[in-house]
PDB file of N, CA and C in Angstrom:
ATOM      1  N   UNK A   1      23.988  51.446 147.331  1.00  0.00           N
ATOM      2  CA  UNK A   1      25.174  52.067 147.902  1.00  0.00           C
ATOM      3  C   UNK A   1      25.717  53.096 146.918  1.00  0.00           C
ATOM      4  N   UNK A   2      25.995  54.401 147.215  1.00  0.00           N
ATOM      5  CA  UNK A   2      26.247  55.223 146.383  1.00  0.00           C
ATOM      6  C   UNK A   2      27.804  55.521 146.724  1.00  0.00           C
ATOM      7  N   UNK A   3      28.383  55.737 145.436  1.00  0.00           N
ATOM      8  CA  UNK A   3      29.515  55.650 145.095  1.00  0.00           C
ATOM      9  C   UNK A   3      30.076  56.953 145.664  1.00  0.00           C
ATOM     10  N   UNK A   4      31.331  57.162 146.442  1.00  0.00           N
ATOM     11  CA  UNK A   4      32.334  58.134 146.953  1.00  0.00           C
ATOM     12  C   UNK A   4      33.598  57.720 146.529  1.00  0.00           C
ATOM     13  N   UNK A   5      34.206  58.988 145.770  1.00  0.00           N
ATOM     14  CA  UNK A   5      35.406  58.780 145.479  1.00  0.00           C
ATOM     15  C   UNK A   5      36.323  60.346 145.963  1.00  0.00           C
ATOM     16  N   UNK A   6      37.434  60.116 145.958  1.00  0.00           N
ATOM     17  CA  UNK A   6      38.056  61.586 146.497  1.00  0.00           C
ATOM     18  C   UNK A   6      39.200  61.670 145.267  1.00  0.00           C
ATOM     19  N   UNK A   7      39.422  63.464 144.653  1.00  0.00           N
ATOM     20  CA  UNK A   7      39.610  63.389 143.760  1.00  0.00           C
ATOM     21  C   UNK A   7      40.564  64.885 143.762  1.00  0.00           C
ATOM     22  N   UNK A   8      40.920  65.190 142.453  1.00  0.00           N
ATOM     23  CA  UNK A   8      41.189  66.461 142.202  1.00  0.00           C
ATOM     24  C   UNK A   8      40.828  67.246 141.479  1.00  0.00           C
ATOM     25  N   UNK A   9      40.341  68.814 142.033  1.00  0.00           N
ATOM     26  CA  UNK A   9      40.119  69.157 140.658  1.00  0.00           C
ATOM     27  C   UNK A   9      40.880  69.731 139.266  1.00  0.00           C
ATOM     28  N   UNK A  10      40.322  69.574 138.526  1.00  0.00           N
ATOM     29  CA  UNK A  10      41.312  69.846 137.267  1.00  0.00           C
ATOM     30  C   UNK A  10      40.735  70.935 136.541  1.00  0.00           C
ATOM     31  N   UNK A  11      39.620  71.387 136.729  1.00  0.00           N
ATOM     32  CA  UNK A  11      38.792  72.114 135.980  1.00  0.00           C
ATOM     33  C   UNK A  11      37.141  73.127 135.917  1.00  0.00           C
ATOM     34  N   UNK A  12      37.322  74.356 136.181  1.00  0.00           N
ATOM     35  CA  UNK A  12      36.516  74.889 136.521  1.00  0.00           C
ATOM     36  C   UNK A  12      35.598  76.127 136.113  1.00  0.00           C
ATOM     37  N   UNK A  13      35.959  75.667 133.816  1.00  0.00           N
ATOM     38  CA  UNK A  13      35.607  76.318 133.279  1.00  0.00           C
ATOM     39  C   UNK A  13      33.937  76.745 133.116  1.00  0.00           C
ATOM     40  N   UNK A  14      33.371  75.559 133.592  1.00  0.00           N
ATOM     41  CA  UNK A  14      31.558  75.315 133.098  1.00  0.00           C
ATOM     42  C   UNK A  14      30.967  76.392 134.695  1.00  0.00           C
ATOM     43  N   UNK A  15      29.925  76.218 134.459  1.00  0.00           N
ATOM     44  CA  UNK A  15      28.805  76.924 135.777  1.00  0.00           C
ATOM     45  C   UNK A  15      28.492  75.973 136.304  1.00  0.00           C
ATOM     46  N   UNK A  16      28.520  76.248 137.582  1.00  0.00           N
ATOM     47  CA  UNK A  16      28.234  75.023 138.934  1.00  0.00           C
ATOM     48  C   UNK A  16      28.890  73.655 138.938  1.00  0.00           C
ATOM     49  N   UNK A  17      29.942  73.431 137.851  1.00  0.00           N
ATOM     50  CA  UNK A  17      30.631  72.134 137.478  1.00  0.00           C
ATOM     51  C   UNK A  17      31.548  72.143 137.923  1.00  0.00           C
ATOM     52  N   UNK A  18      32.637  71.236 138.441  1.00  0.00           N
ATOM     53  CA  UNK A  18      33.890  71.153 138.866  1.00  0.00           C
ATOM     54  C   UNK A  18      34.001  69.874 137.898  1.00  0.00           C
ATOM     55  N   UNK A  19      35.324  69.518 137.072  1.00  0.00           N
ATOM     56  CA  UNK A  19      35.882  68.664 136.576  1.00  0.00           C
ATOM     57  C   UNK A  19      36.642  67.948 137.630  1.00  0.00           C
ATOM     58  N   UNK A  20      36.313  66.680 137.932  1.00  0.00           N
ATOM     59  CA  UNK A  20      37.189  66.267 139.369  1.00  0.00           C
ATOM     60  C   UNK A  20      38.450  64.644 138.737  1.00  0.00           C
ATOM     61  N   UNK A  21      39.361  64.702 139.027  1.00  0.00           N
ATOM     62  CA  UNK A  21      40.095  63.733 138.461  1.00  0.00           C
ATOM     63  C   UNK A  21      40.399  62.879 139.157  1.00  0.00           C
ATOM     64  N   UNK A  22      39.841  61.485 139.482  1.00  0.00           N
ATOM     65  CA  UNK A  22      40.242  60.463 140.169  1.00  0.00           C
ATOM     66  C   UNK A  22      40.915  59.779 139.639  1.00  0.00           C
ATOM     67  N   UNK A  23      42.118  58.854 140.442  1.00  0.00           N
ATOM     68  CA  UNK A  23      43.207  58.268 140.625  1.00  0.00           C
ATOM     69  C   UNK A  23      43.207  57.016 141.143  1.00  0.00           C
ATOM     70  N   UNK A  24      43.488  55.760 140.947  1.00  0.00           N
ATOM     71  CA  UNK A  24      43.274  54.799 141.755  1.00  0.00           C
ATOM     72  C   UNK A  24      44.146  53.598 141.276  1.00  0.00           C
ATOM     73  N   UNK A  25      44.739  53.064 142.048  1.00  0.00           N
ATOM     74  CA  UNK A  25      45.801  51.673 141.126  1.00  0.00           C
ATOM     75  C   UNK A  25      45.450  50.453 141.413  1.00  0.00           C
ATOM     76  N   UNK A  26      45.485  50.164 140.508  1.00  0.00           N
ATOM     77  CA  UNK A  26      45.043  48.584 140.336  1.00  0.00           C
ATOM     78  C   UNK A  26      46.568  47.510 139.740  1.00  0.00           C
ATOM     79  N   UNK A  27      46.003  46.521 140.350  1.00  0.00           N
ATOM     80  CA  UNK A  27      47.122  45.285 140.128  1.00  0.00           C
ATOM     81  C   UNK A  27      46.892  44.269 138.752  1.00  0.00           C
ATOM     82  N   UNK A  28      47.929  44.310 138.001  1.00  0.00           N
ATOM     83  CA  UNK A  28      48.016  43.547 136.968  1.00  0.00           C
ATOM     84  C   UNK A  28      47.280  42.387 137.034  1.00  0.00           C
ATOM     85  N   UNK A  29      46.701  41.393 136.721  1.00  0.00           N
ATOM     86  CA  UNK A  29      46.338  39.903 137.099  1.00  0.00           C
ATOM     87  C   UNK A  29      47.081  39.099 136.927  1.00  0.00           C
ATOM     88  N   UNK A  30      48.360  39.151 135.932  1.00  0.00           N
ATOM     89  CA  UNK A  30      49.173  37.825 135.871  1.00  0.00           C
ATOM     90  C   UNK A  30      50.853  38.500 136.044  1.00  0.00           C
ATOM     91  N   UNK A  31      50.735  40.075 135.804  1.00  0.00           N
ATOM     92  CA  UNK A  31      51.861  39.937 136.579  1.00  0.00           C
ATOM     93  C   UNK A  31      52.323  41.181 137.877  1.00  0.00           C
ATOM     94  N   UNK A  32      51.249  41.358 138.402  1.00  0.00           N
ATOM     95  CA  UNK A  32      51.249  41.624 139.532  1.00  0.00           C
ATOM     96  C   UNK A  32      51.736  42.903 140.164  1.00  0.00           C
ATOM     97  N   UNK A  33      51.917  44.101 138.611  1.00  0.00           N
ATOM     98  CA  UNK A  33      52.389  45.137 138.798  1.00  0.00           C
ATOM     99  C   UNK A  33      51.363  46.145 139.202  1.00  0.00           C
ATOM    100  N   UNK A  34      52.042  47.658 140.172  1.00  0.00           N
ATOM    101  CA  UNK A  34      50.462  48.377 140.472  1.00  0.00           C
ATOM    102  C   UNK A  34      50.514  49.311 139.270  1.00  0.00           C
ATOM    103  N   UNK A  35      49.419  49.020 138.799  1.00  0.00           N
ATOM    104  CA  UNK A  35      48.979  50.556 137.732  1.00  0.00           C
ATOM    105  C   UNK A  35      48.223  51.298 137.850  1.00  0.00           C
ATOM    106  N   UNK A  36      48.581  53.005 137.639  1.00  0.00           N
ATOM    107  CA  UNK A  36      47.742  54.112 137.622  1.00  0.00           C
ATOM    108  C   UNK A  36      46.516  53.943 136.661  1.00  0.00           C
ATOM    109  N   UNK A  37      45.713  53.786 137.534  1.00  0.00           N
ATOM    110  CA  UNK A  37      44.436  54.539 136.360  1.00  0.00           C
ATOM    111  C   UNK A  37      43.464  55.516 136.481  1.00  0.00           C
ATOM    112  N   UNK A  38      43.234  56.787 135.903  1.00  0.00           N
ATOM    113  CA  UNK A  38      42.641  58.073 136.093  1.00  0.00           C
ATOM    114  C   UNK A  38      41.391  58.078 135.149  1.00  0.00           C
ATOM    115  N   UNK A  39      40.383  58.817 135.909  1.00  0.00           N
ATOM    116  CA  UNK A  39      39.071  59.025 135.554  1.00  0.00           C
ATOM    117  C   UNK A  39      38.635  60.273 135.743  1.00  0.00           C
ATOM    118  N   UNK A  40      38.283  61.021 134.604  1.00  0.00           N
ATOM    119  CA  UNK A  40      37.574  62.382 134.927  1.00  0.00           C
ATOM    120  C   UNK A  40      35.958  62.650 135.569  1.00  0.00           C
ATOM    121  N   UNK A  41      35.197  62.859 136.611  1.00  0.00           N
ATOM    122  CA  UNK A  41      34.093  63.014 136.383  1.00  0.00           C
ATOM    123  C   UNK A  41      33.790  64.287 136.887  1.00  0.00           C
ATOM    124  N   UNK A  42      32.508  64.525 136.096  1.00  0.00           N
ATOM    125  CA  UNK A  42      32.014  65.830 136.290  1.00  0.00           C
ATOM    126  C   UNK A  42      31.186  66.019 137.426  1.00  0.00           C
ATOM    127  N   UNK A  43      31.407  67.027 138.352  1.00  0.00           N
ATOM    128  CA  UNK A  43      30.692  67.269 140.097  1.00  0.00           C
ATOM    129  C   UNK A  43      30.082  68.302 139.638  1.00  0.00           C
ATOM    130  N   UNK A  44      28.496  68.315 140.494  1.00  0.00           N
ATOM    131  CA  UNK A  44      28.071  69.679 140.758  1.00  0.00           C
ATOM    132  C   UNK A  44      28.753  70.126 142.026  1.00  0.00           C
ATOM    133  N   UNK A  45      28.862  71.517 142.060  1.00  0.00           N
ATOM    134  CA  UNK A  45      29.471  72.356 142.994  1.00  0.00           C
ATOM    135  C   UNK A  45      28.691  72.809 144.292  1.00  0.00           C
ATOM    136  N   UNK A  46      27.441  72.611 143.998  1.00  0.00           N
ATOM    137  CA  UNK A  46      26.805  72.867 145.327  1.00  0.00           C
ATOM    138  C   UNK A  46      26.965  73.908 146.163  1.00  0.00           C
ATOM    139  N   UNK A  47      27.360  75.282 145.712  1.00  0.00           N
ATOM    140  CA  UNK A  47      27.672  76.250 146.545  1.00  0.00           C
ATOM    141  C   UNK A  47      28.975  76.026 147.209  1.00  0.00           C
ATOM    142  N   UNK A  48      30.133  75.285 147.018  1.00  0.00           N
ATOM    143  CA  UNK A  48      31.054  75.224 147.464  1.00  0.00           C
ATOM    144  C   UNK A  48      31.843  76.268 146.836  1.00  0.00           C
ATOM    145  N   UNK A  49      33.100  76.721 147.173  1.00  0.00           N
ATOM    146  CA  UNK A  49      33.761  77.591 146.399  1.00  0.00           C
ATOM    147  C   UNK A  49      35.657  76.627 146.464  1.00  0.00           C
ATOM    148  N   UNK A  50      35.944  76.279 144.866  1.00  0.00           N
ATOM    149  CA  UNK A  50      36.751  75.469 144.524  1.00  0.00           C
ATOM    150  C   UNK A  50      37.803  76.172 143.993  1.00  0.00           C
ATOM    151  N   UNK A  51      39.246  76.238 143.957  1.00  0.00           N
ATOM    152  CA  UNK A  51      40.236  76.500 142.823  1.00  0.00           C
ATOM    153  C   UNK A  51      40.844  75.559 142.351  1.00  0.00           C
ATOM    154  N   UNK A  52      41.577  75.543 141.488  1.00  0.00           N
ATOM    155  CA  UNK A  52      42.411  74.425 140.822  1.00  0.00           C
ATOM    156  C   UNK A  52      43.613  73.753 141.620  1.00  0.00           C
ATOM    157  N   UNK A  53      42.972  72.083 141.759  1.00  0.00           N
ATOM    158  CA  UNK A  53      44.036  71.464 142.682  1.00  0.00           C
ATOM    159  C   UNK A  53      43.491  71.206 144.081  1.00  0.00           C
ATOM    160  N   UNK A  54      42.149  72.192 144.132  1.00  0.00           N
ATOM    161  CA  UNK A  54      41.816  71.726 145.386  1.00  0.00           C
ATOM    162  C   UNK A  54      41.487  69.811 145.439  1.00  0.00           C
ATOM    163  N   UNK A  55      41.883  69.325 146.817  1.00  0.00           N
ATOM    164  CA  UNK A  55      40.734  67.810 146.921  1.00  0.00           C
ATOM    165  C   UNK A  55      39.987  67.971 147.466  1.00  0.00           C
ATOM    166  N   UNK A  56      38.925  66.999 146.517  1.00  0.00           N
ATOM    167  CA  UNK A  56      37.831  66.798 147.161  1.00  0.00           C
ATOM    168  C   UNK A  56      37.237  65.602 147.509  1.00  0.00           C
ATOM    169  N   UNK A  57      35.953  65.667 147.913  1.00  0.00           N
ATOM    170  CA  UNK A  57      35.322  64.508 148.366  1.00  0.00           C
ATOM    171  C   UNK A  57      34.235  64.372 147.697  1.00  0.00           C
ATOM    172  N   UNK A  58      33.655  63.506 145.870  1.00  0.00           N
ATOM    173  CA  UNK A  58      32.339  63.909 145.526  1.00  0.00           C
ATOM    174  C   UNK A  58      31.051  62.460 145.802  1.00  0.00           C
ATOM    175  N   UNK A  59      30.095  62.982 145.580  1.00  0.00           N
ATOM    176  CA  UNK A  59      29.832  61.293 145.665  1.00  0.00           C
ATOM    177  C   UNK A  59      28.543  61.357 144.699  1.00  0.00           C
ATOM    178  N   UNK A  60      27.855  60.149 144.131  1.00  0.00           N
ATOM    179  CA  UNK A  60      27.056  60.035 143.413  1.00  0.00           C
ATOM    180  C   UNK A  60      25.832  59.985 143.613  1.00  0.00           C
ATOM    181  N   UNK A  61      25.192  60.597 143.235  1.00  0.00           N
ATOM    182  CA  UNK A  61      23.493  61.164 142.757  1.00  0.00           C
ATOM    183  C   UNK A  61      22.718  61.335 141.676  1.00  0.00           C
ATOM    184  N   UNK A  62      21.641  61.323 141.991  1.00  0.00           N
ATOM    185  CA  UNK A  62      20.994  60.838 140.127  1.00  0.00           C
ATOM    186  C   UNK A  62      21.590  61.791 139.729  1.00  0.00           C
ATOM    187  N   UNK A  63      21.364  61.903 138.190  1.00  0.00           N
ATOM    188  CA  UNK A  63      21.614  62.166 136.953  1.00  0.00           C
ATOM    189  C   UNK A  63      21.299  63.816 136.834  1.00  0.00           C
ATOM    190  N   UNK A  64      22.125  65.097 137.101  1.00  0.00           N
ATOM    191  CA  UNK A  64      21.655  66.055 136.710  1.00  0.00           C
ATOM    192  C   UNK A  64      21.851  66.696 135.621  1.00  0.00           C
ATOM    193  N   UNK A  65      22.391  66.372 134.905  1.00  0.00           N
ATOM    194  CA  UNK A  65      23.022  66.632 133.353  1.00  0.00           C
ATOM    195  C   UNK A  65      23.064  65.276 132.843  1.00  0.00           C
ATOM    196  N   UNK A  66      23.376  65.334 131.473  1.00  0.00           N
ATOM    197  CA  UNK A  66      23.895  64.018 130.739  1.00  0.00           C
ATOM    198  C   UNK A  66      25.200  63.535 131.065  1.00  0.00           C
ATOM    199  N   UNK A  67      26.072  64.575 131.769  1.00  0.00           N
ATOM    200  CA  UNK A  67      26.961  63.883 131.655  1.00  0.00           C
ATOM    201  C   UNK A  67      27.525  63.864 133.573  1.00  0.00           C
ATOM    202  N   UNK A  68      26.558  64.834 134.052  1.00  0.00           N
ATOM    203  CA  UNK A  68      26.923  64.866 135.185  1.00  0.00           C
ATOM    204  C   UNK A  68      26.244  64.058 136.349  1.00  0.00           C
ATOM    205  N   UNK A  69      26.575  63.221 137.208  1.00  0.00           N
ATOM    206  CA  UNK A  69      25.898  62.257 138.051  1.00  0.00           C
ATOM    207  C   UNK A  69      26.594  62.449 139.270  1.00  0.00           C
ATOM    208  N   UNK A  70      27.506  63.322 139.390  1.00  0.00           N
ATOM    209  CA  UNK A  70      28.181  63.189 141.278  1.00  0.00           C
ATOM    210  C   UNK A  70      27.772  64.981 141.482  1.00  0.00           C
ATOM    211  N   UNK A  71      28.009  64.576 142.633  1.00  0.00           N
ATOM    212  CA  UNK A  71      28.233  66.184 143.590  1.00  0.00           C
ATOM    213  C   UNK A  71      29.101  66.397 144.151  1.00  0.00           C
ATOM    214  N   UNK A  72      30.404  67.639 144.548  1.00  0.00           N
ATOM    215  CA  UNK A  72      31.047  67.594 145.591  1.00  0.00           C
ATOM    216  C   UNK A  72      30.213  68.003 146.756  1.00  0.00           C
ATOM    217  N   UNK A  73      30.526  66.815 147.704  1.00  0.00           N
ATOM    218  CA  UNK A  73      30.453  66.894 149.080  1.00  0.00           C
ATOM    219  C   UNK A  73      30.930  67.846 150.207  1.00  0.00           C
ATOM    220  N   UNK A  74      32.577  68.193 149.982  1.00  0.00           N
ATOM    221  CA  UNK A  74      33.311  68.351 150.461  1.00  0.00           C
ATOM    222  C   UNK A  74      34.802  68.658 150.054  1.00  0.00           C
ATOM    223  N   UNK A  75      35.655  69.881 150.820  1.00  0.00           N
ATOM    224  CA  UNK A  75      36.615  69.940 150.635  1.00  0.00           C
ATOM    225  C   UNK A  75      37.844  69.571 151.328  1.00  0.00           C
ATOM    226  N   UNK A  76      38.660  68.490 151.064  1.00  0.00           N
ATOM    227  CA  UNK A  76      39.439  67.719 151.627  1.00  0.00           C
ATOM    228  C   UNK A  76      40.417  68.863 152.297  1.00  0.00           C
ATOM    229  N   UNK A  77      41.078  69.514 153.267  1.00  0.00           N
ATOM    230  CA  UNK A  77      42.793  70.132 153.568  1.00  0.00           C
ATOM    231  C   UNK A  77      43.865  69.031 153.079  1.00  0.00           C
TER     232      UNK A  77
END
């Protein structure tokens, strides 16, 4: 099952890369508060055309860089 997450981008200094910033809250275990927690990952762009802030939709695929493993899919309105 390959991983989809929807995200923002933050960054669109590299070639064919989008820096995408996911968001997601999770619940304390003992005391039950929700907490933010954010993750940067790096998307190939796929011929999409992105600006800063757009959302998106990326999802995961082998390994095309060392550090890069998702693609954007899609651009969220």
């Amino acid at each position: 099952m390959k991983k989809i997450f929807e995200g923002t981008v933050v960054s669109l200094k590299m070639q064919n890369t989008a820096v995408v910033e996911v968001l997601r809250y999770i619940s304390h275990p003992l005391y039950k508060k929700r907490l933010k927690r954010t993750k940067k990952f790096k998307a190939d762009l796929a011929g999409i055309t992105l600006s800063l802030g757009d959302r998106v939709r990326i999802q995961e695929v082998k390994p095309i860089s060392k550090d890069k493993n998702f693609k954007v899919t899609e651009k969220i309105k």
